[in-house]
Protein backbone atom coordinates (compact mmCIF):
# COMPACT_ATOMS: atom_id res chain seq x y z
CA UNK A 1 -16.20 -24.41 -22.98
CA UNK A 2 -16.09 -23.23 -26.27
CA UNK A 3 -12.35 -21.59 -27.73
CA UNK A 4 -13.21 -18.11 -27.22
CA UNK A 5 -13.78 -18.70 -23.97
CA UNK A 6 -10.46 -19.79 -23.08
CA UNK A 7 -9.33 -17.46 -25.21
CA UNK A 8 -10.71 -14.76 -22.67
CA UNK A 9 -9.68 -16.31 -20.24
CA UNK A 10 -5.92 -16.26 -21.34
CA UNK A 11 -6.11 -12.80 -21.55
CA UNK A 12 -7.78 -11.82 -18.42
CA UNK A 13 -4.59 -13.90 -16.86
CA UNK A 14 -2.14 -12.08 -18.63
CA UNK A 15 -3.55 -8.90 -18.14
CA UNK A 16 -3.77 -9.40 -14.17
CA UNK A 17 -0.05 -10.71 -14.34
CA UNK A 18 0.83 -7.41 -15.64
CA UNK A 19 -0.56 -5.87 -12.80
CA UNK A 20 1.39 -7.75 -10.38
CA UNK A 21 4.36 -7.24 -12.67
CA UNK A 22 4.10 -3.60 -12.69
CA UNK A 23 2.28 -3.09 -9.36
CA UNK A 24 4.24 -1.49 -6.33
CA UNK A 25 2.42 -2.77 -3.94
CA UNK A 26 -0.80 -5.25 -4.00
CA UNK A 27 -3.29 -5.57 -1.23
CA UNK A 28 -5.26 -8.38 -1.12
CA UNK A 29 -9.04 -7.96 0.69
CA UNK A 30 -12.22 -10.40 2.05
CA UNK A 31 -14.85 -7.98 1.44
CA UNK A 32 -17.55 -10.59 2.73
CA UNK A 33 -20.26 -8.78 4.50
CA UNK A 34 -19.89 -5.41 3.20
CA UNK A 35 -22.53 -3.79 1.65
CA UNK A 36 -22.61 -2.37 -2.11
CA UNK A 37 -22.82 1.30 -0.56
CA UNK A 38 -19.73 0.49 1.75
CA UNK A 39 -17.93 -1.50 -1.63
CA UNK A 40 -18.48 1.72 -3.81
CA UNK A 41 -16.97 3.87 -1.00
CA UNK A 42 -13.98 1.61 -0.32
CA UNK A 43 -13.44 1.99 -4.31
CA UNK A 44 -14.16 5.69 -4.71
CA UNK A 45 -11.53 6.62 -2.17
CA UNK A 46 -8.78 4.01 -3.73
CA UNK A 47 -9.37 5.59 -6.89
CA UNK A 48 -8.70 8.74 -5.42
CA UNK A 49 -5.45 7.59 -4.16
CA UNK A 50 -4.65 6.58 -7.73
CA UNK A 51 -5.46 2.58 -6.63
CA UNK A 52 -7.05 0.15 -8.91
CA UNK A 53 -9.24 -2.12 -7.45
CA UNK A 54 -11.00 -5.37 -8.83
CA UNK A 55 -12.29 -8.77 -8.21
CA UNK A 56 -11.06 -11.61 -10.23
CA UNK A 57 -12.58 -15.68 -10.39
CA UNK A 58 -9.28 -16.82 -8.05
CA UNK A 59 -8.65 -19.54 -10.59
CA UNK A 60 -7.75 -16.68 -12.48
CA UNK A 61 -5.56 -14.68 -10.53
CA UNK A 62 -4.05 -18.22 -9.00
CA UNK A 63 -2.60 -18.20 -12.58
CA UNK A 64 -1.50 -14.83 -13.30
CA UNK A 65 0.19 -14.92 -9.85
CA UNK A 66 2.26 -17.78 -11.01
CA UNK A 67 3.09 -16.00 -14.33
CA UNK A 68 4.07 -13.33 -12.36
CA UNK A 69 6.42 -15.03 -9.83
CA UNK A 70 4.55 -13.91 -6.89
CA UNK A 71 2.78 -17.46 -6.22
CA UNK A 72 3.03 -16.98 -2.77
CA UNK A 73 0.00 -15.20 -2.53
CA UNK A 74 -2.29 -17.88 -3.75
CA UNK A 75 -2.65 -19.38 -0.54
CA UNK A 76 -4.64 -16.19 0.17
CA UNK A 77 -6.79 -16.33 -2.44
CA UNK A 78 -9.64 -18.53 -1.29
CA UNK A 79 -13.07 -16.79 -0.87
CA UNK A 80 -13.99 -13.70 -2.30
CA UNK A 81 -11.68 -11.13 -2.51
CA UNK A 82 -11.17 -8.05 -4.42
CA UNK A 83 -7.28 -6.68 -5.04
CA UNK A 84 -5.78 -3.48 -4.63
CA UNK A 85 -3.22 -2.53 -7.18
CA UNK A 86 -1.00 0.60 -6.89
CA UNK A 87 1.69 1.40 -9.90
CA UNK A 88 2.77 4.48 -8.25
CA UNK A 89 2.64 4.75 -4.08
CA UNK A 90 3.58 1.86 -2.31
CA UNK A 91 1.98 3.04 0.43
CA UNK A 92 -1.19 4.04 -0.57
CA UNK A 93 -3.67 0.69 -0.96
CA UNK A 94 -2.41 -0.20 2.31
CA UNK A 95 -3.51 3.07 4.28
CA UNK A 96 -6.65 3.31 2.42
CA UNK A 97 -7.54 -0.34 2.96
CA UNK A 98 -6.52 -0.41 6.73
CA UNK A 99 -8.09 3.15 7.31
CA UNK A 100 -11.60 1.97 5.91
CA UNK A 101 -11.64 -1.33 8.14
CA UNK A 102 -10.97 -0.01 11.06
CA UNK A 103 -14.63 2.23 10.46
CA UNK A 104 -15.75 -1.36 8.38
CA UNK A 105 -15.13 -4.09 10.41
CA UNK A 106 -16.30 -6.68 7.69
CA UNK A 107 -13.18 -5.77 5.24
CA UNK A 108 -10.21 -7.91 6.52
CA UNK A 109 -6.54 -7.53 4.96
CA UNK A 110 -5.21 -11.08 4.22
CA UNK A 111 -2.34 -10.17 2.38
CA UNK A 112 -0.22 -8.31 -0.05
CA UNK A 113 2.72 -7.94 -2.55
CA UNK A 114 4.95 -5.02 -1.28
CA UNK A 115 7.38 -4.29 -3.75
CA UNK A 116 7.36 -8.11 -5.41
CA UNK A 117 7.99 -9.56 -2.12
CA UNK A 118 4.45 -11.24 -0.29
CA UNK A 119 3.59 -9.95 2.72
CA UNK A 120 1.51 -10.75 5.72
CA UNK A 121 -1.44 -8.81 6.79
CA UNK A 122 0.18 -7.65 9.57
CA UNK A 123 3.06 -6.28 7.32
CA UNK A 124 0.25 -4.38 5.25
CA UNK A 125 -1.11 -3.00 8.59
CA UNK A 126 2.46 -1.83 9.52
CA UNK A 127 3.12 -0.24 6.08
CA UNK A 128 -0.04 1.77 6.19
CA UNK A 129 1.28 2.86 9.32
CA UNK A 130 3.98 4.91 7.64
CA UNK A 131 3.55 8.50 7.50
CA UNK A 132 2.90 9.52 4.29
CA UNK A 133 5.73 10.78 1.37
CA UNK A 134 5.64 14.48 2.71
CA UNK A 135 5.37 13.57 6.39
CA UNK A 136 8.56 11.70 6.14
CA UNK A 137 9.92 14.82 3.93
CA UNK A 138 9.15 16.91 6.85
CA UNK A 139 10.54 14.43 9.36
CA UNK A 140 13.92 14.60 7.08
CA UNK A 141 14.00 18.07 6.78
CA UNK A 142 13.91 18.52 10.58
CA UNK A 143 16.15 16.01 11.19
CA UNK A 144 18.56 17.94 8.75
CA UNK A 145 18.04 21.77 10.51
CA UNK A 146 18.92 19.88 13.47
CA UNK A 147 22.57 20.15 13.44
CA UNK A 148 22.05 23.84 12.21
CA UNK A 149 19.66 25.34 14.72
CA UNK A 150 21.93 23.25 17.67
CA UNK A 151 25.30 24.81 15.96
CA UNK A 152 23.43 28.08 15.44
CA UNK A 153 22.21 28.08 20.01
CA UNK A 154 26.10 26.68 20.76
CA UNK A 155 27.66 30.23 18.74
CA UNK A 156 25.07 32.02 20.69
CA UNK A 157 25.42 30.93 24.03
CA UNK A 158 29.45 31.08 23.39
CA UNK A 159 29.21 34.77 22.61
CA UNK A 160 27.08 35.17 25.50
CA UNK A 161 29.53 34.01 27.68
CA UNK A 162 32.64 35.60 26.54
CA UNK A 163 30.36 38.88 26.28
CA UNK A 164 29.78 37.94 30.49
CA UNK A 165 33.69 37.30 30.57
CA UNK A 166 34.56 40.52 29.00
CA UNK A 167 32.23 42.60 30.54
């Protein structure tokens, strides 16, 4: 292997450590047995949630895991596998992953990084799970009127009364 070789290859490692470094979440994919169309799909609708998504030689990524103190995932990466990286929304490689294999049975989730921490597939199923940023806004904000639309019935039904009383 000549120099610039390694050289490359030094940099592809640091430059996937980086992405674990600065990822929010990391989803970690077998796409054995899908086809190019169904690959370009899978990618086109990640990138529209803002999701990076690339396969890496798992030497390689092995290494940058390690760099990145996330080495737990390497027992995952055996096989080829592609990797989901979000900066932004934690949420977002895991609901587009697990969305598209439930239609694409041949994608399977093996694991992830959720906020530095490794996860399980089955944590990565339950975080895509989540409702999304503004259905858990809404969820808050009812939760929140709660107390006023209950306090704002109890005044009515006590003026009710006392108007029954008085009249």
């Amino acid at each position: 292997m000549s120099v610039s070789a390694i050289e490359t290859k030094k940099v592809q490692v640091q430059e996937i450590a980086e992405k674990f470094q600065s990822a929010a979440s990391v989803v970690v994919v077998d796409y054995r047995g899908l086809t190019v169309a169904q690959v370009t799909e899978l990618r086109k609708q990640l990138r529209e949630a803002g999701v990076e998504f690339k396969v890496y030689k798992n030497t390689l990524t092995r290494r940058a895991a390690e760099i990145a103190g996330v080495e737990g995932i390497n027992e995952f990466l055996t096989g080829p596998n592609a990797v989901a990286f979000s900066k932004e929304d934690v949420v977002a490689p895991a609901k587009v992953i697990n969305e598209f294999a439930k239609k694409n049975e041949a994608l399977e989730i093996k694991a992830g990084i959720i906020e530095g921490n490794v996860s399980s597939a089955n944590d990565v199923k339950a975080l895509a799970e989540l409702p999304s940023r503004e259905g858990l806004l809404s969820m808050l904000l009812s939760v929140l009127q709660a107390p006023v639309r209950n306090f704002a019935l109890a005044t009515k039904a006590v003026a009710e009364q006392k108007e029954e009383q008085g009249a």
